[in-house]
Every structure is written in structure tokens, then in C-alpha cells.
PDB file of N, CA and C in Angstrom:
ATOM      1  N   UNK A   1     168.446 -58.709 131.374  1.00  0.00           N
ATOM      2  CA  UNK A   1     167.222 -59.352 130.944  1.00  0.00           C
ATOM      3  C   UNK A   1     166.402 -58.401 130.098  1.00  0.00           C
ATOM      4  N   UNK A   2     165.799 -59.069 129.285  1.00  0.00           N
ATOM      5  CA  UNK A   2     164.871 -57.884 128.270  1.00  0.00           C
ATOM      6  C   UNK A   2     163.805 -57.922 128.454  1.00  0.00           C
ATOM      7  N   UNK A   3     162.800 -57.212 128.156  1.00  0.00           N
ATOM      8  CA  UNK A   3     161.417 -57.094 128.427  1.00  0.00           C
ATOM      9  C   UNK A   3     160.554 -57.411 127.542  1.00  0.00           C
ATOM     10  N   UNK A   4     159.381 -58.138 127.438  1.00  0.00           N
ATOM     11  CA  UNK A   4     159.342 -58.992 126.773  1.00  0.00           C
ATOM     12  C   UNK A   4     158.114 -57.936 125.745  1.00  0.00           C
ATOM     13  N   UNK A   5     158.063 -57.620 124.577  1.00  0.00           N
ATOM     14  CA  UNK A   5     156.809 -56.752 124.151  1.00  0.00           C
ATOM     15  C   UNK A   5     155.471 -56.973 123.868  1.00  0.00           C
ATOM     16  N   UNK A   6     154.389 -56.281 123.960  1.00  0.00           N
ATOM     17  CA  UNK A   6     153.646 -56.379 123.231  1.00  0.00           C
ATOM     18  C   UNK A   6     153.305 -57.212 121.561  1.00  0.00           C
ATOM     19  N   UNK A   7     153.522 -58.175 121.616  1.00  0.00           N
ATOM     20  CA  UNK A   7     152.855 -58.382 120.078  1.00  0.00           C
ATOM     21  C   UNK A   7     151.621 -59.380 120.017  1.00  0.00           C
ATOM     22  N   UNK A   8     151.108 -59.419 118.859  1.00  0.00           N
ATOM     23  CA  UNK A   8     150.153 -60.312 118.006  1.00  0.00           C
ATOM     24  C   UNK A   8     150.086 -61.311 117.916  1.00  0.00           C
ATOM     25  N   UNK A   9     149.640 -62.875 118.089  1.00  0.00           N
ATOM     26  CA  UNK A   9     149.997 -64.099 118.265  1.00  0.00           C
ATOM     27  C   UNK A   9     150.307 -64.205 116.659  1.00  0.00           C
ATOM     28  N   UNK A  10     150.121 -63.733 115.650  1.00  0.00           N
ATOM     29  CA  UNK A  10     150.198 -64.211 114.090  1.00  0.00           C
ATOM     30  C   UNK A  10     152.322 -63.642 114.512  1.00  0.00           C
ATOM     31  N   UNK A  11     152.587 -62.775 115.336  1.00  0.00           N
ATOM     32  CA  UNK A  11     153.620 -62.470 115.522  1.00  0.00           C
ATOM     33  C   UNK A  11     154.832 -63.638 115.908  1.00  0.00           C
ATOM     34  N   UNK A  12     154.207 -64.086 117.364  1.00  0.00           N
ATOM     35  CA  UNK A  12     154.546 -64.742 117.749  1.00  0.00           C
ATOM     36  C   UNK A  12     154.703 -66.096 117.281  1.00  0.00           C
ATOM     37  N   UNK A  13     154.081 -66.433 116.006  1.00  0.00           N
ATOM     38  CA  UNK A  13     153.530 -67.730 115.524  1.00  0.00           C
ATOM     39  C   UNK A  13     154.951 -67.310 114.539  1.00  0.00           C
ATOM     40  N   UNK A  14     155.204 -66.233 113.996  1.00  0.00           N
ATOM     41  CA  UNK A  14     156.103 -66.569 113.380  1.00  0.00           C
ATOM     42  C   UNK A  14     157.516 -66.297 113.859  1.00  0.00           C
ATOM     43  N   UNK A  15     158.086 -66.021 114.849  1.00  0.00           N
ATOM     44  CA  UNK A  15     158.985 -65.867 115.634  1.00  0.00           C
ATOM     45  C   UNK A  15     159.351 -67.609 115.966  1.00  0.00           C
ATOM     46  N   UNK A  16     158.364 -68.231 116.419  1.00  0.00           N
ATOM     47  CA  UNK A  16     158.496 -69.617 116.798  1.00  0.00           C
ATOM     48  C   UNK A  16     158.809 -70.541 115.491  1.00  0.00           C
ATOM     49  N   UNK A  17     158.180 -70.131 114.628  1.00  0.00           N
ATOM     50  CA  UNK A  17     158.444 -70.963 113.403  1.00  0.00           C
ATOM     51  C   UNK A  17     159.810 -70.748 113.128  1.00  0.00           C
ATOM     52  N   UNK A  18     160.802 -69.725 113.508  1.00  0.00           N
ATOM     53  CA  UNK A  18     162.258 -69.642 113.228  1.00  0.00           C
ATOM     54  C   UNK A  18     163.075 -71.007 114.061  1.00  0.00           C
ATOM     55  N   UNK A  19     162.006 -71.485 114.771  1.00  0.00           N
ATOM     56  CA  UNK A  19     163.110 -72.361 115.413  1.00  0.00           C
ATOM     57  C   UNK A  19     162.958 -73.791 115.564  1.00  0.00           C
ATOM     58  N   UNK A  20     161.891 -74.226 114.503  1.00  0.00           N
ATOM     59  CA  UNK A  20     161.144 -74.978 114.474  1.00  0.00           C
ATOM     60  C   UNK A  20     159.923 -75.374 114.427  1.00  0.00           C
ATOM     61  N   UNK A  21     158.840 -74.673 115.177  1.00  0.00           N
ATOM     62  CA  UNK A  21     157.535 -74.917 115.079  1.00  0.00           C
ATOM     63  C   UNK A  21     157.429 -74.619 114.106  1.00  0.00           C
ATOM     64  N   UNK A  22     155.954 -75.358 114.148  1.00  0.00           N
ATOM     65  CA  UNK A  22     154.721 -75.563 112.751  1.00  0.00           C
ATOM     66  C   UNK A  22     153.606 -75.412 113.097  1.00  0.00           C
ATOM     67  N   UNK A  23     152.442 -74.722 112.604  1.00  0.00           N
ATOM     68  CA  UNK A  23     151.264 -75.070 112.877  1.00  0.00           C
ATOM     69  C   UNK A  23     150.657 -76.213 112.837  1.00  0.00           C
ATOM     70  N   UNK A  24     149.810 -77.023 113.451  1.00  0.00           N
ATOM     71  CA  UNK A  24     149.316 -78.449 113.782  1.00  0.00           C
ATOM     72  C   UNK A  24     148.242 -78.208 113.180  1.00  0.00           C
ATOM     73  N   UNK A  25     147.065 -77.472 114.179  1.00  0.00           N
ATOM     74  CA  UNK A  25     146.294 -77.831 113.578  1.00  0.00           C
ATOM     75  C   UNK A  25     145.085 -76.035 114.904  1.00  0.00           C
ATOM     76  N   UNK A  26     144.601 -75.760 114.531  1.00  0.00           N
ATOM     77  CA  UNK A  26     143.214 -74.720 115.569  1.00  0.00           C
ATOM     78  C   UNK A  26     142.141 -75.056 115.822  1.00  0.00           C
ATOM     79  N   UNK A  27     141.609 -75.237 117.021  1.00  0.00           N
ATOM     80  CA  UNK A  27     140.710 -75.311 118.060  1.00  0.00           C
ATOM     81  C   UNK A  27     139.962 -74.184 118.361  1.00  0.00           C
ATOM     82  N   UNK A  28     139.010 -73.641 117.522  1.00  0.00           N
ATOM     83  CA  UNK A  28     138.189 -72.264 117.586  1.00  0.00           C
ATOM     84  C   UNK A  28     139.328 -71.450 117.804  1.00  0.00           C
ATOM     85  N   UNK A  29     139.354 -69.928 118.904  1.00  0.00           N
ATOM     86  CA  UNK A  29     140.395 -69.057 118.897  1.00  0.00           C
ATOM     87  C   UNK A  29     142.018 -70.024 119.280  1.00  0.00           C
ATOM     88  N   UNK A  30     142.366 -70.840 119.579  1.00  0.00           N
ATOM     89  CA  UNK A  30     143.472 -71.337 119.937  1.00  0.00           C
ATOM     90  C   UNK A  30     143.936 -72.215 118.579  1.00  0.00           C
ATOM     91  N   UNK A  31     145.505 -71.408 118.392  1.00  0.00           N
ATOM     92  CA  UNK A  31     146.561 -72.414 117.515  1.00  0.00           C
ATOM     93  C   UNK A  31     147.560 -73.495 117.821  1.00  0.00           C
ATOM     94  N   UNK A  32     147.384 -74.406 117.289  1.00  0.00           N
ATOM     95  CA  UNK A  32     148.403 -75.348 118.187  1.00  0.00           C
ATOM     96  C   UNK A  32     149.448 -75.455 117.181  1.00  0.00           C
ATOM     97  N   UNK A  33     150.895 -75.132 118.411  1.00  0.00           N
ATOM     98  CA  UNK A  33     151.778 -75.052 117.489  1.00  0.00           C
ATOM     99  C   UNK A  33     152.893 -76.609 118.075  1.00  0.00           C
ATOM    100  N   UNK A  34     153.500 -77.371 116.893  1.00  0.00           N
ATOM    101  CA  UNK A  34     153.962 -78.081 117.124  1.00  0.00           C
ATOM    102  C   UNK A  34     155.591 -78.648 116.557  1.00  0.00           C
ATOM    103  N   UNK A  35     156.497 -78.791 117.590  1.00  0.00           N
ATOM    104  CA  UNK A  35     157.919 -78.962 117.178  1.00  0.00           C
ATOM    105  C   UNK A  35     158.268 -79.959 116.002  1.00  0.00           C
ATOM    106  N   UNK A  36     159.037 -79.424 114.803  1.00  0.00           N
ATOM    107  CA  UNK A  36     159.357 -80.518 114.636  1.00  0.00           C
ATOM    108  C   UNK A  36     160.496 -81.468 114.548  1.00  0.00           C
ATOM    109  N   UNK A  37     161.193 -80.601 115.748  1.00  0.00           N
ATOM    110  CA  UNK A  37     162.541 -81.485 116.043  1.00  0.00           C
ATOM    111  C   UNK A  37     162.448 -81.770 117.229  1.00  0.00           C
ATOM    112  N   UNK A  38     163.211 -82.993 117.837  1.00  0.00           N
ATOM    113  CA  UNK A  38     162.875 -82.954 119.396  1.00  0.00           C
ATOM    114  C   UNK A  38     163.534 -82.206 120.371  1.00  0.00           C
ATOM    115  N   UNK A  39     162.968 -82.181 121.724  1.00  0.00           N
ATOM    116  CA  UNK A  39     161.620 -82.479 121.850  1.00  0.00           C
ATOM    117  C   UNK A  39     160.998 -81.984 120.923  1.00  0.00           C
ATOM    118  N   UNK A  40     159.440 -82.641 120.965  1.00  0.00           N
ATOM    119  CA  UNK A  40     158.529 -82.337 120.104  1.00  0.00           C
ATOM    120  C   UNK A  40     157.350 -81.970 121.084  1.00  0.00           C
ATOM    121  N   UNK A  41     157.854 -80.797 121.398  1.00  0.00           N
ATOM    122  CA  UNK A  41     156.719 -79.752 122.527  1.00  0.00           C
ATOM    123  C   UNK A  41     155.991 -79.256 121.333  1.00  0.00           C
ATOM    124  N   UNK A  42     154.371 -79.373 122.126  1.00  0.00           N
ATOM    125  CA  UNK A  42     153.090 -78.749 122.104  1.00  0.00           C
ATOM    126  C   UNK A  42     152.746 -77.211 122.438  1.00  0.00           C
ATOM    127  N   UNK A  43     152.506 -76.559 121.620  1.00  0.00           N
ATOM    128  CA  UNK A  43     152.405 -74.757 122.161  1.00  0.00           C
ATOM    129  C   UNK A  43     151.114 -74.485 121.660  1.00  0.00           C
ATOM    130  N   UNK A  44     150.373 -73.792 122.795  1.00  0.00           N
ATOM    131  CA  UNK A  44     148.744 -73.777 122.001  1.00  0.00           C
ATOM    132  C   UNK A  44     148.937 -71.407 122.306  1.00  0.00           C
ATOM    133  N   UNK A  45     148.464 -71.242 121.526  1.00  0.00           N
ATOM    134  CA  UNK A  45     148.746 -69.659 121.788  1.00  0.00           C
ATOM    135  C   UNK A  45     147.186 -69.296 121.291  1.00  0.00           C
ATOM    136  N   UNK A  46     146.858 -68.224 121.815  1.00  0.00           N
ATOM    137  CA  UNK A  46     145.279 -68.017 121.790  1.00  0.00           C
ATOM    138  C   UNK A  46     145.558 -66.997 120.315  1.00  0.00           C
ATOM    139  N   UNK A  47     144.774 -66.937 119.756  1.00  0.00           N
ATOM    140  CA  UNK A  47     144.725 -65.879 118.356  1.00  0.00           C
ATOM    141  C   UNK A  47     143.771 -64.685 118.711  1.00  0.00           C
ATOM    142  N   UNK A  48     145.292 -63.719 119.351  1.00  0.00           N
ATOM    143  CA  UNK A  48     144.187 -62.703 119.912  1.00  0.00           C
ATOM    144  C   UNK A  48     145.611 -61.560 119.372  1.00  0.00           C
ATOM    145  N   UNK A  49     144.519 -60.710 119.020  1.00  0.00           N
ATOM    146  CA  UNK A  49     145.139 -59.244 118.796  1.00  0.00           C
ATOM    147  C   UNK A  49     146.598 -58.614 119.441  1.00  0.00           C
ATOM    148  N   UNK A  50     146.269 -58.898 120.814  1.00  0.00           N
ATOM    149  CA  UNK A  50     147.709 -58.523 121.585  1.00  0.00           C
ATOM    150  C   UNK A  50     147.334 -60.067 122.691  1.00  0.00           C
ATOM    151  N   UNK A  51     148.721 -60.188 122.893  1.00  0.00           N
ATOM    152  CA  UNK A  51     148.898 -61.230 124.310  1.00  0.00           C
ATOM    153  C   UNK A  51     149.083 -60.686 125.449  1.00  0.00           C
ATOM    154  N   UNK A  52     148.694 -61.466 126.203  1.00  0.00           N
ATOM    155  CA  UNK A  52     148.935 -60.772 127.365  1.00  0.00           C
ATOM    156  C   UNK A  52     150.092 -61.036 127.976  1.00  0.00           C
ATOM    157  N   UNK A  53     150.978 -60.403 128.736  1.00  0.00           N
ATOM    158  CA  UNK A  53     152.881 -60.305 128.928  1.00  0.00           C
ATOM    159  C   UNK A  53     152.860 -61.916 129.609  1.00  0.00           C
ATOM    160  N   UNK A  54     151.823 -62.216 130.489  1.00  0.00           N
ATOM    161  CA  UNK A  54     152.004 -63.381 131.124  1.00  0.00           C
ATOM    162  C   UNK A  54     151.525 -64.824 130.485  1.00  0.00           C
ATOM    163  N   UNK A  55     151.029 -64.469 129.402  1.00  0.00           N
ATOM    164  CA  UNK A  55     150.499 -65.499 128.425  1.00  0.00           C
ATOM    165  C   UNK A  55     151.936 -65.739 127.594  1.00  0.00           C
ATOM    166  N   UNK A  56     152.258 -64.817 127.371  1.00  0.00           N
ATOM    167  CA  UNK A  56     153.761 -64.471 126.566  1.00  0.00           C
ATOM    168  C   UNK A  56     154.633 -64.814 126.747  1.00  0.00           C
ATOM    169  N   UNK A  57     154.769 -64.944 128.504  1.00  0.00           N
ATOM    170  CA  UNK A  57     155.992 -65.133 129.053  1.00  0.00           C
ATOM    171  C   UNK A  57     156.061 -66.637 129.403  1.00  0.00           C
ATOM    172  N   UNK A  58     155.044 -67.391 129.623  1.00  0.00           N
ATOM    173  CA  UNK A  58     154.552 -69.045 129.682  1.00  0.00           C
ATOM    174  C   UNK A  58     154.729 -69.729 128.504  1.00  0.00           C
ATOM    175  N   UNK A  59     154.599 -68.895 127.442  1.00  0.00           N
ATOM    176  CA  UNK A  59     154.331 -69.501 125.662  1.00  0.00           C
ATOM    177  C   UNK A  59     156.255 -69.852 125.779  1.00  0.00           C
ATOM    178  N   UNK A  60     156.993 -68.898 125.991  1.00  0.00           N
ATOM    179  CA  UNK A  60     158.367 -68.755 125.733  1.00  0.00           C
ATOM    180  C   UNK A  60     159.066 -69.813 126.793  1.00  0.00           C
ATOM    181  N   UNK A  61     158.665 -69.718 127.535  1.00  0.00           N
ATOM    182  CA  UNK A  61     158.845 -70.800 128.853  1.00  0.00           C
ATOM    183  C   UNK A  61     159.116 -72.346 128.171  1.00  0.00           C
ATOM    184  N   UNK A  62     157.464 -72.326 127.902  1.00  0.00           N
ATOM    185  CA  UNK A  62     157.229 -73.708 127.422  1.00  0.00           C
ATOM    186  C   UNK A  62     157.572 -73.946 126.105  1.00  0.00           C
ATOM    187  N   UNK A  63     158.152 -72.745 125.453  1.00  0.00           N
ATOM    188  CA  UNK A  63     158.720 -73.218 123.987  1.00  0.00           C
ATOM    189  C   UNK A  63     160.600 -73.880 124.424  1.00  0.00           C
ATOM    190  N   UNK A  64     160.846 -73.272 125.794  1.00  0.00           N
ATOM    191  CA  UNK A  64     162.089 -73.642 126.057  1.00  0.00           C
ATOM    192  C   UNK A  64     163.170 -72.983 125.671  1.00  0.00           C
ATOM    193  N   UNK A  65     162.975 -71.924 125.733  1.00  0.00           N
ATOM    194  CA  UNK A  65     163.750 -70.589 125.680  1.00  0.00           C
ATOM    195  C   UNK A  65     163.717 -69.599 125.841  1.00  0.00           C
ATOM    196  N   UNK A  66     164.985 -68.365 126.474  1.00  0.00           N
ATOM    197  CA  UNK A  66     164.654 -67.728 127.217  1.00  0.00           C
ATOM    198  C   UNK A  66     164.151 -66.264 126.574  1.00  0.00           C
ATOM    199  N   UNK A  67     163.873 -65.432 127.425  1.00  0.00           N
ATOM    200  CA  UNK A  67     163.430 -63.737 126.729  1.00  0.00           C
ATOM    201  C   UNK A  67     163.938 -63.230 125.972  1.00  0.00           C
ATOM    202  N   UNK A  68     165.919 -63.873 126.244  1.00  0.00           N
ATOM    203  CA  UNK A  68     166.470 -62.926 125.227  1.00  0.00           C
ATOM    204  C   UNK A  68     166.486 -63.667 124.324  1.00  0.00           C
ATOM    205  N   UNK A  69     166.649 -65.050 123.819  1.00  0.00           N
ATOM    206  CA  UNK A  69     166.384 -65.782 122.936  1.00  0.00           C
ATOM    207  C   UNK A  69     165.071 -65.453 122.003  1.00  0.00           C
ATOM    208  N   UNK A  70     163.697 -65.070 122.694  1.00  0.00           N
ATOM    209  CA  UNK A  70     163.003 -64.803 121.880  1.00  0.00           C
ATOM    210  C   UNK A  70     163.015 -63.202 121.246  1.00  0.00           C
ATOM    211  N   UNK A  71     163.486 -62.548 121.971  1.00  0.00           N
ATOM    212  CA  UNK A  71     163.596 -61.244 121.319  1.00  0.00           C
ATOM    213  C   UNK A  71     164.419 -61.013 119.811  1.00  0.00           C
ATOM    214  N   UNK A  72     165.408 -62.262 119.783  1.00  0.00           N
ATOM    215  CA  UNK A  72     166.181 -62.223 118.924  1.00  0.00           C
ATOM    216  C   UNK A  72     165.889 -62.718 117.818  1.00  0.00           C
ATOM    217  N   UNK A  73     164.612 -63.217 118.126  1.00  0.00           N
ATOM    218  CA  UNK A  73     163.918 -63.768 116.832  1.00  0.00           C
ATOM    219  C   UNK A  73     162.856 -63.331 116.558  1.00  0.00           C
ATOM    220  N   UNK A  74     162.687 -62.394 117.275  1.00  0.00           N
ATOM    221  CA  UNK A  74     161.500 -61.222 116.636  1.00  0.00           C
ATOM    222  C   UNK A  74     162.335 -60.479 115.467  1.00  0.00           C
TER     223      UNK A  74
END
């Protein structure tokens, strides 16, 4: 299992966009990111400097794939 790092939600925003997401639409600090293949899961990620590992690790969860999956698309 890999460990999941430190990054930037502008990071993470584009890691997710490799696999589909899109930006929707932002809600003051929160981006909503949205699939556009199905499912067509909802990902809201806060626009903050660093995430926090457990914010990180829920975002990846609910994007529906696993740690090492996202590492590989960092």
C-alpha cells in the first residue's frame, strides 16, 4: 500500500481530471468536481494550500479508487 502525500487541491484537481472529472462549478473555498462518465460521482475538495491526509484519503475513496491508483496519476 502507498502512502498517500501531501499535496495542493489545484494538485489534486488535476490528478482527478486524468480520469475523468471536470470542474462543475465553486461554492466560496469548495470546488465541485464532477464525472463525466458514469457513474457520474460528485467530489467537492476544499481549495486549500495542503489537504489534510484524511480529507485526501475520503476525496480518493469517493472518487472510487484506490491509493495506488491515485498515486499513479500524480
Amino acid at each position: 500500500m502507498t502512502r498517500l502525500p501531501v499535496i495542493s487541491a489545484r494538485k489534486t484537481i488535476a490528478a482527478l481530471g486524468r480520469i475523468g472529472y471536470r470542474v462543475d462549478h465553486q461554492t466560496g473555498s469548495h470546488i465541485i468536481l464532477r464525472n463525466c462518465k458514469y457513474p457520474y460521482r460528485r467530489l467537492t475538495i476544499p481549495n486549500h494550500k495542503n489537504l489534510a491526509k484524511g480529507t485526501l484519503r475520503k476525496i480518493v475513496k469517493q472518487a472510487g479508487i484506490t491509493k495506488d491508483e491515485f498515486s499513479k496519476l500524480l
